[in-house]
Protein backbone atom coordinates (compact mmCIF):
# COMPACT_ATOMS: atom_id res chain seq x y z
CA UNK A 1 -10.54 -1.43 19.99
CA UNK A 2 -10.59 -3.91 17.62
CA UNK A 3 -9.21 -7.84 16.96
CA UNK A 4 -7.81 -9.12 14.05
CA UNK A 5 -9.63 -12.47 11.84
CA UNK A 6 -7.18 -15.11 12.05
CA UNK A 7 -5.67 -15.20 8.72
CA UNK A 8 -4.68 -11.37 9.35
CA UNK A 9 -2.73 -12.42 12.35
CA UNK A 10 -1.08 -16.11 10.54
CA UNK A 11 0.27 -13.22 7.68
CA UNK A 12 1.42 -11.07 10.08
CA UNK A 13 3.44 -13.49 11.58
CA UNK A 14 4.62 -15.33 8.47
CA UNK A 15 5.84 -12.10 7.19
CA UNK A 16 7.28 -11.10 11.04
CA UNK A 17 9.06 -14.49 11.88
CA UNK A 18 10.99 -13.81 8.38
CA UNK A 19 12.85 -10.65 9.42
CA UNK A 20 12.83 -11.25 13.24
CA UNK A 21 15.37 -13.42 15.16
CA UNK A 22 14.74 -12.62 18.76
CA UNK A 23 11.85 -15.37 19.33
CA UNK A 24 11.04 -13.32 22.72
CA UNK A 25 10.21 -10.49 20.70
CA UNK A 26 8.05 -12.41 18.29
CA UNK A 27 6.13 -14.29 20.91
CA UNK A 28 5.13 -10.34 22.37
CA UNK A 29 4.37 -9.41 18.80
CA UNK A 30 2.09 -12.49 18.72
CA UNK A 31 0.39 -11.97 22.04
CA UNK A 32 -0.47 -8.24 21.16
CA UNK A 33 -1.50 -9.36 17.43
CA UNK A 34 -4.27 -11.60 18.79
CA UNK A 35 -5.30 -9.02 21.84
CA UNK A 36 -8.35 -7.34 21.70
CA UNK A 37 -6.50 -4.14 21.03
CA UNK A 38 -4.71 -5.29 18.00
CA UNK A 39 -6.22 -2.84 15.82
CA UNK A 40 -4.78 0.26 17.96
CA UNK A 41 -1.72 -2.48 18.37
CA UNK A 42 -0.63 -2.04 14.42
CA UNK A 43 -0.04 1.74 14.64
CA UNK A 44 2.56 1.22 17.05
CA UNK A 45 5.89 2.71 15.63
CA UNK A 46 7.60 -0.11 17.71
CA UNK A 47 5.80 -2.72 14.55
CA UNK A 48 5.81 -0.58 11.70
CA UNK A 49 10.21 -0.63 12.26
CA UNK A 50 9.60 -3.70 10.40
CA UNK A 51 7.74 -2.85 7.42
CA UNK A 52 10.44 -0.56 6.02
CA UNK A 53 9.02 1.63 3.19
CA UNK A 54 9.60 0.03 -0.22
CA UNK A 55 9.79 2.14 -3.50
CA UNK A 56 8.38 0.76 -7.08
CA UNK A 57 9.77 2.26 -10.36
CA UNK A 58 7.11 2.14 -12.80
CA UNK A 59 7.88 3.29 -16.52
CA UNK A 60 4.42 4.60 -18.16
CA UNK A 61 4.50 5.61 -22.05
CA UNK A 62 8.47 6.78 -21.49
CA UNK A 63 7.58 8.52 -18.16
CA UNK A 64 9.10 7.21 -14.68
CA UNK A 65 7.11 6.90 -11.57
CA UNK A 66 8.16 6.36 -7.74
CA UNK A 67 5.57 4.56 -6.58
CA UNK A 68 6.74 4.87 -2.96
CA UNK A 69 4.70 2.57 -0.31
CA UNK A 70 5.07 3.56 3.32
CA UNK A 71 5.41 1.09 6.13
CA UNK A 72 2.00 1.67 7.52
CA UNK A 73 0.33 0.42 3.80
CA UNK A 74 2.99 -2.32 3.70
CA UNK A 75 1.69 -3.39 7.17
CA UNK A 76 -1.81 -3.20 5.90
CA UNK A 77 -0.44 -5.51 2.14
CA UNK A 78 0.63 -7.90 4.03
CA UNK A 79 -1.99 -7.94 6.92
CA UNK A 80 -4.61 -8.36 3.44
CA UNK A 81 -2.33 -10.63 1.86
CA UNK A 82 -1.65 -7.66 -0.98
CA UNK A 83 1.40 -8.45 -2.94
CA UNK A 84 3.39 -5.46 -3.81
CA UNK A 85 3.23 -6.61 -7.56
CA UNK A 86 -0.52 -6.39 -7.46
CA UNK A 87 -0.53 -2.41 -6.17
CA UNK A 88 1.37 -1.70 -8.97
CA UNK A 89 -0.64 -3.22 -11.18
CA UNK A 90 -3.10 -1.25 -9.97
CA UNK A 91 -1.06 2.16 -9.70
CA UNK A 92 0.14 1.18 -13.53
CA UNK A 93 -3.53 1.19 -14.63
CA UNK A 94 -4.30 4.43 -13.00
CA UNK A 95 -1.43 6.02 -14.82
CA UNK A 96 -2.32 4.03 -17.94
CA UNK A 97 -5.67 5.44 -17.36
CA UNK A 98 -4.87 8.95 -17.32
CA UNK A 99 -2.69 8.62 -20.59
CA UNK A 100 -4.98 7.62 -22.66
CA UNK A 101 -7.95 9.80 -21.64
CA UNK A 102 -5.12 12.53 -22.27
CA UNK A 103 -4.80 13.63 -18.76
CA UNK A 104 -2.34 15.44 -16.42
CA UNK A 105 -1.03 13.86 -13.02
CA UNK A 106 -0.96 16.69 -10.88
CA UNK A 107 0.52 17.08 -7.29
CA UNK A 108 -1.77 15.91 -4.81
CA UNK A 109 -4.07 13.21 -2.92
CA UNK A 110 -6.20 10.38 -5.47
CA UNK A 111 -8.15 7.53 -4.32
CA UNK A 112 -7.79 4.72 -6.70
CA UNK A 113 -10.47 2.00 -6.35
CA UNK A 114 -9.66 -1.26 -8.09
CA UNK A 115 -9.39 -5.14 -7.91
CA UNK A 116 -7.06 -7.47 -7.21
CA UNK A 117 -8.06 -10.75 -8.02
CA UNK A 118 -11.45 -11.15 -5.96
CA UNK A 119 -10.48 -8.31 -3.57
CA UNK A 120 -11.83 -4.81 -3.78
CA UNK A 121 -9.06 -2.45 -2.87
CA UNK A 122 -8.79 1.57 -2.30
CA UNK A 123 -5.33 2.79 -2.85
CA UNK A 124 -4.83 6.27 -1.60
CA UNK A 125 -2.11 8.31 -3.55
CA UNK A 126 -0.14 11.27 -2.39
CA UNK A 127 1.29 12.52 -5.24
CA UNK A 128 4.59 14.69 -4.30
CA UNK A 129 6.24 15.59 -7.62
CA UNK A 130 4.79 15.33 -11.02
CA UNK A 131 7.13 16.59 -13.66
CA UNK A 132 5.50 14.72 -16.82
CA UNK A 133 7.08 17.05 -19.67
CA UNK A 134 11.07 16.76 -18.03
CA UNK A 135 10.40 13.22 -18.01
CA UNK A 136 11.16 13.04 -14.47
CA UNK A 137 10.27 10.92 -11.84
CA UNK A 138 6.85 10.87 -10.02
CA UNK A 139 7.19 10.13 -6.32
CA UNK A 140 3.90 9.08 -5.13
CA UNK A 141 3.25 7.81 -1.33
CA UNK A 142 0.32 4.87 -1.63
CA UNK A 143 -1.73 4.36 1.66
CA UNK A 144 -4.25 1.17 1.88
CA UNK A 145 -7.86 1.52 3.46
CA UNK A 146 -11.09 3.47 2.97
CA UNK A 147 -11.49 6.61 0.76
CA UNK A 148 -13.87 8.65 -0.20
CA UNK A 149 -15.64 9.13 -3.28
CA UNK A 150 -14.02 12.71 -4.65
CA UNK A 151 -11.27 12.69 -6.86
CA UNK A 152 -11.59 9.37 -7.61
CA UNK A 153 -10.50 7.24 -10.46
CA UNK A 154 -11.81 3.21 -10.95
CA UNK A 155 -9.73 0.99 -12.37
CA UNK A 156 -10.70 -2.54 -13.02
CA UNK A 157 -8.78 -5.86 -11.86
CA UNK A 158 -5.42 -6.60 -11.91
């Protein structure tokens, strides 16, 4: 159980009030944002309908990446106040970071640790398909939150 700070809930909102036109709905949304339970409240499959997964192309030294975020991290962005631009930014870097240290990007889970502006972030990556030599796209699933320590790469701020 678990409540949200204040500014979590005003984002939540901001970004909600923008896609939603049934006010009843909204007002519930409200109510169960500023509950006690609004921690176990933001798993809900009922919210995360309106955080539709976005997907980021990101060209790196001629290679295309998928930088796919899932509606559970984009509920977490904006519930931060995370732009998409800045996980990018710090997605870009991590790739950036293994191409110059002459590294591979294999399938499977990183935690990226970064900043964005003042904020210290952990990005967790799924990565699905890594096809570097064909050139082909890497889809890559990001998740926000805690991580921890293995496998990780540091990047610096965005």
């Amino acid at each position: 159980m678990g409540r949200l700070r204040t500014e979590e809930v005003r984002r939540l909102l901001r970004y909600l009030s923008e896609r939603l036109e049934d006010s009843e709905r909204l007002a519930e949304i409200e109510d169960a944002l500023r509950d006690e339970y609004a921690e176990e409240f933001l798993r809900e499959p009922d919210l995360l309908v309106y955080f539709p997964e976005q997907t980021v192309e990101i060209v790196v030294t001629g290679a295309k990446r998928q930088l796919r975020i899932i509606s559970h991290a984009l509920l977490r962005m904006v519930q931060r106040g995370i732009s998409q631009t800045s996980v990018a930014k710090l997605f870009r870097r991590f790739v950036e970071f293994y191409s110059t240290s002459e590294q591979v990007i294999v399938t499977g889970p990183y935690t990226i640790f970064g900043r964005i502006g003042s904020k210290l972030i952990t990005l967790r990556a799924d990565v699905d398909l890594a096809l570097d030599e064909s050139g082909e796209a890497h889809a890559v699933t990001v998740l926000m939150g805690r991580g921890d320590e293995s496998e990780t790469t540091a990047v610096g701020p965005v």
